[in-house]
PDB file of N, CA and C in Angstrom:
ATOM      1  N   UNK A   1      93.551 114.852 118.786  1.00  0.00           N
ATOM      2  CA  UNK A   1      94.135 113.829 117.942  1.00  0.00           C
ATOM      3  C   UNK A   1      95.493 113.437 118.515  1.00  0.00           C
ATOM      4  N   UNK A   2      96.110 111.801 118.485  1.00  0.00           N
ATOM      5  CA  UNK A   2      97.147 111.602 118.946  1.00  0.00           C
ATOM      6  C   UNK A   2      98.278 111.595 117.893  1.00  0.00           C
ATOM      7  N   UNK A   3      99.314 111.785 118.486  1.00  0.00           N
ATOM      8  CA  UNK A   3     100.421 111.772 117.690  1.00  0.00           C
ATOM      9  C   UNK A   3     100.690 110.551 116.674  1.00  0.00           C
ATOM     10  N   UNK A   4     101.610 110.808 115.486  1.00  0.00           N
ATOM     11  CA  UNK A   4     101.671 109.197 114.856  1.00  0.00           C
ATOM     12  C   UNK A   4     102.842 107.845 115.969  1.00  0.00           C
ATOM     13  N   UNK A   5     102.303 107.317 116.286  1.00  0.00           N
ATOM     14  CA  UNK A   5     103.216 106.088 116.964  1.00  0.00           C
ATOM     15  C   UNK A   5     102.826 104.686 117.145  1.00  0.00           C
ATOM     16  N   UNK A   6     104.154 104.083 116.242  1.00  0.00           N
ATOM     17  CA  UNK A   6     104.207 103.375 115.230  1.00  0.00           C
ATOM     18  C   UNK A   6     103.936 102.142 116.586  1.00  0.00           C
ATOM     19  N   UNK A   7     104.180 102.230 117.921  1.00  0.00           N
ATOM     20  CA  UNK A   7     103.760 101.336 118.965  1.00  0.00           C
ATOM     21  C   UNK A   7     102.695 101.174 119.479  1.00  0.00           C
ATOM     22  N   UNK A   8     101.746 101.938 118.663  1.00  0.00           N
ATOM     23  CA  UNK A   8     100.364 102.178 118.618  1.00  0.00           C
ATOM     24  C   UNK A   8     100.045 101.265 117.912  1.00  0.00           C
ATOM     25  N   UNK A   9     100.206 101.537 116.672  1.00  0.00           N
ATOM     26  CA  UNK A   9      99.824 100.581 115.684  1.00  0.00           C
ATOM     27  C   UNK A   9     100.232  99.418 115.905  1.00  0.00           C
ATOM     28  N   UNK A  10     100.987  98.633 116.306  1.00  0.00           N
ATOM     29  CA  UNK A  10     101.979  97.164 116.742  1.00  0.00           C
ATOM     30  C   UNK A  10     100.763  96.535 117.741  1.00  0.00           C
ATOM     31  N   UNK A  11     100.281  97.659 118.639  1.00  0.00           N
ATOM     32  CA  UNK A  11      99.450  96.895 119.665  1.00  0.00           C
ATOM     33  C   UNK A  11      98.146  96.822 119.220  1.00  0.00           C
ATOM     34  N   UNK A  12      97.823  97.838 118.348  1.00  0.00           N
ATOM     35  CA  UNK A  12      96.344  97.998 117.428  1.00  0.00           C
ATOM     36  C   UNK A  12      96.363  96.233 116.636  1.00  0.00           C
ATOM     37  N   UNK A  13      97.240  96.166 115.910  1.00  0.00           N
ATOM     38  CA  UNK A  13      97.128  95.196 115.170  1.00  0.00           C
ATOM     39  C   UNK A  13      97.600  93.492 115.605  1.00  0.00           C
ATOM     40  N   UNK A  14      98.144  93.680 117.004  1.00  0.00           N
ATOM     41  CA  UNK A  14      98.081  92.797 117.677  1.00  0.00           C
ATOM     42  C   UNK A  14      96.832  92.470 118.686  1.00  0.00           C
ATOM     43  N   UNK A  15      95.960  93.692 119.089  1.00  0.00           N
ATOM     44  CA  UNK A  15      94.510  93.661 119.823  1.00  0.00           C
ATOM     45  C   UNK A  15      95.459  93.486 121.279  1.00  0.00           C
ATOM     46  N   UNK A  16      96.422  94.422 121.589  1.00  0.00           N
ATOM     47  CA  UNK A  16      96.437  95.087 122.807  1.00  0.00           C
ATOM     48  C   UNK A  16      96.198  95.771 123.601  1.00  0.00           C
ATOM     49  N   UNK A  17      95.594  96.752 123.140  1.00  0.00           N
ATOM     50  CA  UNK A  17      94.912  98.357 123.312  1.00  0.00           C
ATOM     51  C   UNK A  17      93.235  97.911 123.736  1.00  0.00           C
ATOM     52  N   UNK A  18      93.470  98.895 125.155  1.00  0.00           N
ATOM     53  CA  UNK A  18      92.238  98.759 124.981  1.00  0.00           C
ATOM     54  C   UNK A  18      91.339  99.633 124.378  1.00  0.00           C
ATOM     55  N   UNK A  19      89.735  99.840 124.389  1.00  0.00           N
ATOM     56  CA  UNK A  19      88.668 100.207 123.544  1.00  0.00           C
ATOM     57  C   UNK A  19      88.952 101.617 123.628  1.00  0.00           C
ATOM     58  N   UNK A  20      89.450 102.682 124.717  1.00  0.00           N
ATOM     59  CA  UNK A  20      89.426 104.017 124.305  1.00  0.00           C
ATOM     60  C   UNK A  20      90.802 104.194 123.512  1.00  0.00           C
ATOM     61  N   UNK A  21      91.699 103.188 123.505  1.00  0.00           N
ATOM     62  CA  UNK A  21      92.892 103.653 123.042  1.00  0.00           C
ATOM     63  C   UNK A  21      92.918 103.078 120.968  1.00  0.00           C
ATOM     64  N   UNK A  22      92.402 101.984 121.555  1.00  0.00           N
ATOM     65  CA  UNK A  22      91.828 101.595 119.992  1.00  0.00           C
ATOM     66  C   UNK A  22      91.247 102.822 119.607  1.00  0.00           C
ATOM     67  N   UNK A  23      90.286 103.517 119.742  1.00  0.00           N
ATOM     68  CA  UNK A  23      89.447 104.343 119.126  1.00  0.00           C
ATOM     69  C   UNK A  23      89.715 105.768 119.134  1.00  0.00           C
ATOM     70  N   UNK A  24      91.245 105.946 119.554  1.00  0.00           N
ATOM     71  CA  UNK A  24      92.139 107.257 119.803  1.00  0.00           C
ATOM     72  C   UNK A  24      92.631 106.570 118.267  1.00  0.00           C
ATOM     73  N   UNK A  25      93.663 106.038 118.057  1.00  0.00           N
ATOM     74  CA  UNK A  25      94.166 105.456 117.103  1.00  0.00           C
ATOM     75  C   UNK A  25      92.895 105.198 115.507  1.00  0.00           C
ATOM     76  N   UNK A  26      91.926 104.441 115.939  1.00  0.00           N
ATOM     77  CA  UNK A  26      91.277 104.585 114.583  1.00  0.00           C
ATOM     78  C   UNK A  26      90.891 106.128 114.344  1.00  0.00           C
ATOM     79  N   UNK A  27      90.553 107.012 114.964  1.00  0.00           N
ATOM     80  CA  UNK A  27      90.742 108.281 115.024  1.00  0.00           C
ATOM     81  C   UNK A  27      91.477 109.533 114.001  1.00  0.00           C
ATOM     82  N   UNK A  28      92.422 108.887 114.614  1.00  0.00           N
ATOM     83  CA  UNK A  28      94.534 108.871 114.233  1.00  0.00           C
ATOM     84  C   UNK A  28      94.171 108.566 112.693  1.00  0.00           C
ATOM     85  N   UNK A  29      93.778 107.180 112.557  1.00  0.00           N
ATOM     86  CA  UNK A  29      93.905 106.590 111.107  1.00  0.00           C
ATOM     87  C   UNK A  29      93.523 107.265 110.043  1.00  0.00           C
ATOM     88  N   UNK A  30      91.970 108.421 110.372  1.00  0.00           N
ATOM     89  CA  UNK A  30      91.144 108.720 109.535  1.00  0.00           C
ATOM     90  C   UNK A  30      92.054 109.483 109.121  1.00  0.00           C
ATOM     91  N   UNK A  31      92.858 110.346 109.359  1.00  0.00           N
ATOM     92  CA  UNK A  31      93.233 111.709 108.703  1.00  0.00           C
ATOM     93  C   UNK A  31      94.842 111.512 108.628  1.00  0.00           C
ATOM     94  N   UNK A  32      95.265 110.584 109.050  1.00  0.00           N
ATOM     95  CA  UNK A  32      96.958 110.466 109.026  1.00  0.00           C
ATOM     96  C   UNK A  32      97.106 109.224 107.582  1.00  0.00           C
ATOM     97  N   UNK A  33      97.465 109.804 106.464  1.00  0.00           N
ATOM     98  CA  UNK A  33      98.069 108.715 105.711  1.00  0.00           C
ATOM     99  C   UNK A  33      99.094 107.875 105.665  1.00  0.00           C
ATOM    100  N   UNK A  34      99.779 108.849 106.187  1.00  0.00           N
ATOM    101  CA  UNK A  34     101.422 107.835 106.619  1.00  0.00           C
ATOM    102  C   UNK A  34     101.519 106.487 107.937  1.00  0.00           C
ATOM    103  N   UNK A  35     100.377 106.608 108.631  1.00  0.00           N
ATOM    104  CA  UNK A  35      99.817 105.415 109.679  1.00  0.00           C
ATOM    105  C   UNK A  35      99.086 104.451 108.846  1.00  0.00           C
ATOM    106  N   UNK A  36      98.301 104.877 107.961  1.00  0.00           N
ATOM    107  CA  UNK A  36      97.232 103.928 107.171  1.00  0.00           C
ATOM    108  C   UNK A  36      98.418 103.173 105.891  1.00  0.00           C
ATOM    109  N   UNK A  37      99.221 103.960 105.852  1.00  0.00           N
ATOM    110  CA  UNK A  37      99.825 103.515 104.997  1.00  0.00           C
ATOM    111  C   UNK A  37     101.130 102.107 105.767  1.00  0.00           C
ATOM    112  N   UNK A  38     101.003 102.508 107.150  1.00  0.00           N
ATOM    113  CA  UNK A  38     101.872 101.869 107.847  1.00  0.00           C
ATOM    114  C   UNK A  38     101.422 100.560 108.151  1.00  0.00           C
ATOM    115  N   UNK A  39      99.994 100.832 108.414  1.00  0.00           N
ATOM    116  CA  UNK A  39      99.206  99.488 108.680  1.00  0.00           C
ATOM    117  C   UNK A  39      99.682  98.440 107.576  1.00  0.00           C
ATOM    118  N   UNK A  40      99.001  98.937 106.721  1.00  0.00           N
ATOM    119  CA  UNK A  40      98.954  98.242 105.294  1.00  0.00           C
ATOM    120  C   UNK A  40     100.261  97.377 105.304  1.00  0.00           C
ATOM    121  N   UNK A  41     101.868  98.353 105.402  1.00  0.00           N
ATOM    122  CA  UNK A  41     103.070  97.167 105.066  1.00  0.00           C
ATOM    123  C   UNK A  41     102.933  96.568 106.367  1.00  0.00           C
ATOM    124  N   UNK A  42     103.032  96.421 107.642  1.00  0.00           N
ATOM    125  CA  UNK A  42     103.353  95.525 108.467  1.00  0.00           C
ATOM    126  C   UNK A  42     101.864  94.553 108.222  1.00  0.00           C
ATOM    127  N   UNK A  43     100.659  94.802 107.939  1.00  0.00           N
ATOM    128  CA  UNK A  43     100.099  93.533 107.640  1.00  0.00           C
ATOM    129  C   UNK A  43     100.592  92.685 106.678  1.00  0.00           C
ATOM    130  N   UNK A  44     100.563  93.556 105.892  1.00  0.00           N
ATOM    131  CA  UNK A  44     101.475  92.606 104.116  1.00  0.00           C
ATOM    132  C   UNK A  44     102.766  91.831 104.529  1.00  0.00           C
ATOM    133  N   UNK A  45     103.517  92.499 105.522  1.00  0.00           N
ATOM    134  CA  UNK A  45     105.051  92.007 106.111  1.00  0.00           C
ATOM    135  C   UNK A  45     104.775  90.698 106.745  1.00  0.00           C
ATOM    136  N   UNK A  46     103.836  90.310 107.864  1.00  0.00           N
ATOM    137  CA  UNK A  46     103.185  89.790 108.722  1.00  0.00           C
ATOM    138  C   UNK A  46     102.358  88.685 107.859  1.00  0.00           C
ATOM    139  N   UNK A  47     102.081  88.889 106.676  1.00  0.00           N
ATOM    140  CA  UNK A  47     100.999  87.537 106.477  1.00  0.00           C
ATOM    141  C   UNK A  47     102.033  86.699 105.566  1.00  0.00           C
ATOM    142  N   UNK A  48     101.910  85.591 105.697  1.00  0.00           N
ATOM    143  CA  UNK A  48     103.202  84.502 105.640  1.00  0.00           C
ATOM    144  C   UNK A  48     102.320  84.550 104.206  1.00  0.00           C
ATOM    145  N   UNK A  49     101.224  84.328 103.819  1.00  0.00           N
ATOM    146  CA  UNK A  49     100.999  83.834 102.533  1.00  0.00           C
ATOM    147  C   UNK A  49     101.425  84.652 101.304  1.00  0.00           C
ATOM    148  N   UNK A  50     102.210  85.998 101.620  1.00  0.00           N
ATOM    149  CA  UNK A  50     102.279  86.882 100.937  1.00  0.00           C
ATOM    150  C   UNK A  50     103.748  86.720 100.319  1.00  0.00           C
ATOM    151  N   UNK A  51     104.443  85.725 100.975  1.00  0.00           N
ATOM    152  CA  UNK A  51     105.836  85.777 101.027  1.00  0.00           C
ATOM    153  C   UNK A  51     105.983  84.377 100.153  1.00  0.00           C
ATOM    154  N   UNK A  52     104.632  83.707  99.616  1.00  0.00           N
ATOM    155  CA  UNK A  52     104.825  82.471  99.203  1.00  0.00           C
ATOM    156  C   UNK A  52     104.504  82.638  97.136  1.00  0.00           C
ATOM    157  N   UNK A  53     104.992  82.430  96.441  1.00  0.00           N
ATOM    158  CA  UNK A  53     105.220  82.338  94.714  1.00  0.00           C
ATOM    159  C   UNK A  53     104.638  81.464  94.472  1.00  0.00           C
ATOM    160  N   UNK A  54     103.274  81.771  94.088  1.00  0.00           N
ATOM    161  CA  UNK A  54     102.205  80.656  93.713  1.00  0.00           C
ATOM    162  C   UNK A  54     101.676  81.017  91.936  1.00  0.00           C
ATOM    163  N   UNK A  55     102.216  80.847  91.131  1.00  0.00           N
ATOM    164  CA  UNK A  55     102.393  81.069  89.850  1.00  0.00           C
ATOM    165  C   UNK A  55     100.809  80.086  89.218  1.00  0.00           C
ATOM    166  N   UNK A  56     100.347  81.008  88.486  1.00  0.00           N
ATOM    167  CA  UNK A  56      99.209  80.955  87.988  1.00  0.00           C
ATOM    168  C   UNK A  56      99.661  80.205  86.352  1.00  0.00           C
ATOM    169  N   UNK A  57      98.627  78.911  86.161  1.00  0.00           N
ATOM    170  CA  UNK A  57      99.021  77.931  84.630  1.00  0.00           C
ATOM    171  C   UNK A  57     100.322  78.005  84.394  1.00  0.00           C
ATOM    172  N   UNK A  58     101.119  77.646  85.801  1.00  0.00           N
ATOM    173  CA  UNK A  58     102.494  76.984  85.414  1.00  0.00           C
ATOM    174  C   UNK A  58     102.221  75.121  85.402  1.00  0.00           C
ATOM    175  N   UNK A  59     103.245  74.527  84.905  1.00  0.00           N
ATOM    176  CA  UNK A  59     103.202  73.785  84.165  1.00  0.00           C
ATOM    177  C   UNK A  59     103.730  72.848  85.409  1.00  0.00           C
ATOM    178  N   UNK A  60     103.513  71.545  85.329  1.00  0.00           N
ATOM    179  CA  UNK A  60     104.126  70.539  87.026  1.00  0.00           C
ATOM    180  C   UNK A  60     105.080  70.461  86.187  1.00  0.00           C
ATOM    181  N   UNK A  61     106.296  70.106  86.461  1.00  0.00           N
ATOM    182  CA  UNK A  61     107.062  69.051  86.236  1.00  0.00           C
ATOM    183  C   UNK A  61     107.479  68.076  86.884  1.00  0.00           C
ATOM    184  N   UNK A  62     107.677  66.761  86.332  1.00  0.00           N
ATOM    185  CA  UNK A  62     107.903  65.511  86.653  1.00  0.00           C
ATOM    186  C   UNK A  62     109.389  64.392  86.325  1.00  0.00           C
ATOM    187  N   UNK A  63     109.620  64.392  87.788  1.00  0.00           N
ATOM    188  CA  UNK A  63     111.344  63.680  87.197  1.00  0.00           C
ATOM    189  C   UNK A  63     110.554  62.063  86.852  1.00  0.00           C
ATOM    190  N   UNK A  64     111.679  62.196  86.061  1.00  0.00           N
ATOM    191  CA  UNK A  64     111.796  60.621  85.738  1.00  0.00           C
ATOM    192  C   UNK A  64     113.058  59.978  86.102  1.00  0.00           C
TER     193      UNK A  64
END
């Protein structure tokens, strides 16, 4: 098993790595929570739509 490194994951989730190193790392993932857990915020950090306040039966308003 490889160590946790967090430049692992950066290239995992960018699709830098190649196929044995990807699969060292998903590896990694199964049993390390603090990596799976790492994934998770830099995707959430990373997706622009997450950063956007889209309010559910709010009301338009309209200047006059």
């Amino acid at each position: 098993m490889i160590a946790c490194s967090f430049d692992n994951l950066i290239k995992l989730l960018d699709k830098k790595l190649e196929l044995d190193s990807r699969l060292d790392v998903y590896d990694h993932l199964d049993n390390c929570d603090t990596c799976r857990d790492a994934i998770y915020h830099i995707k959430r950090d990373r997706d622009e739509a997450a950063l956007l306040f889209r309010p559910f039966r709010a009301r338009k308003l309209s200047v006059a």
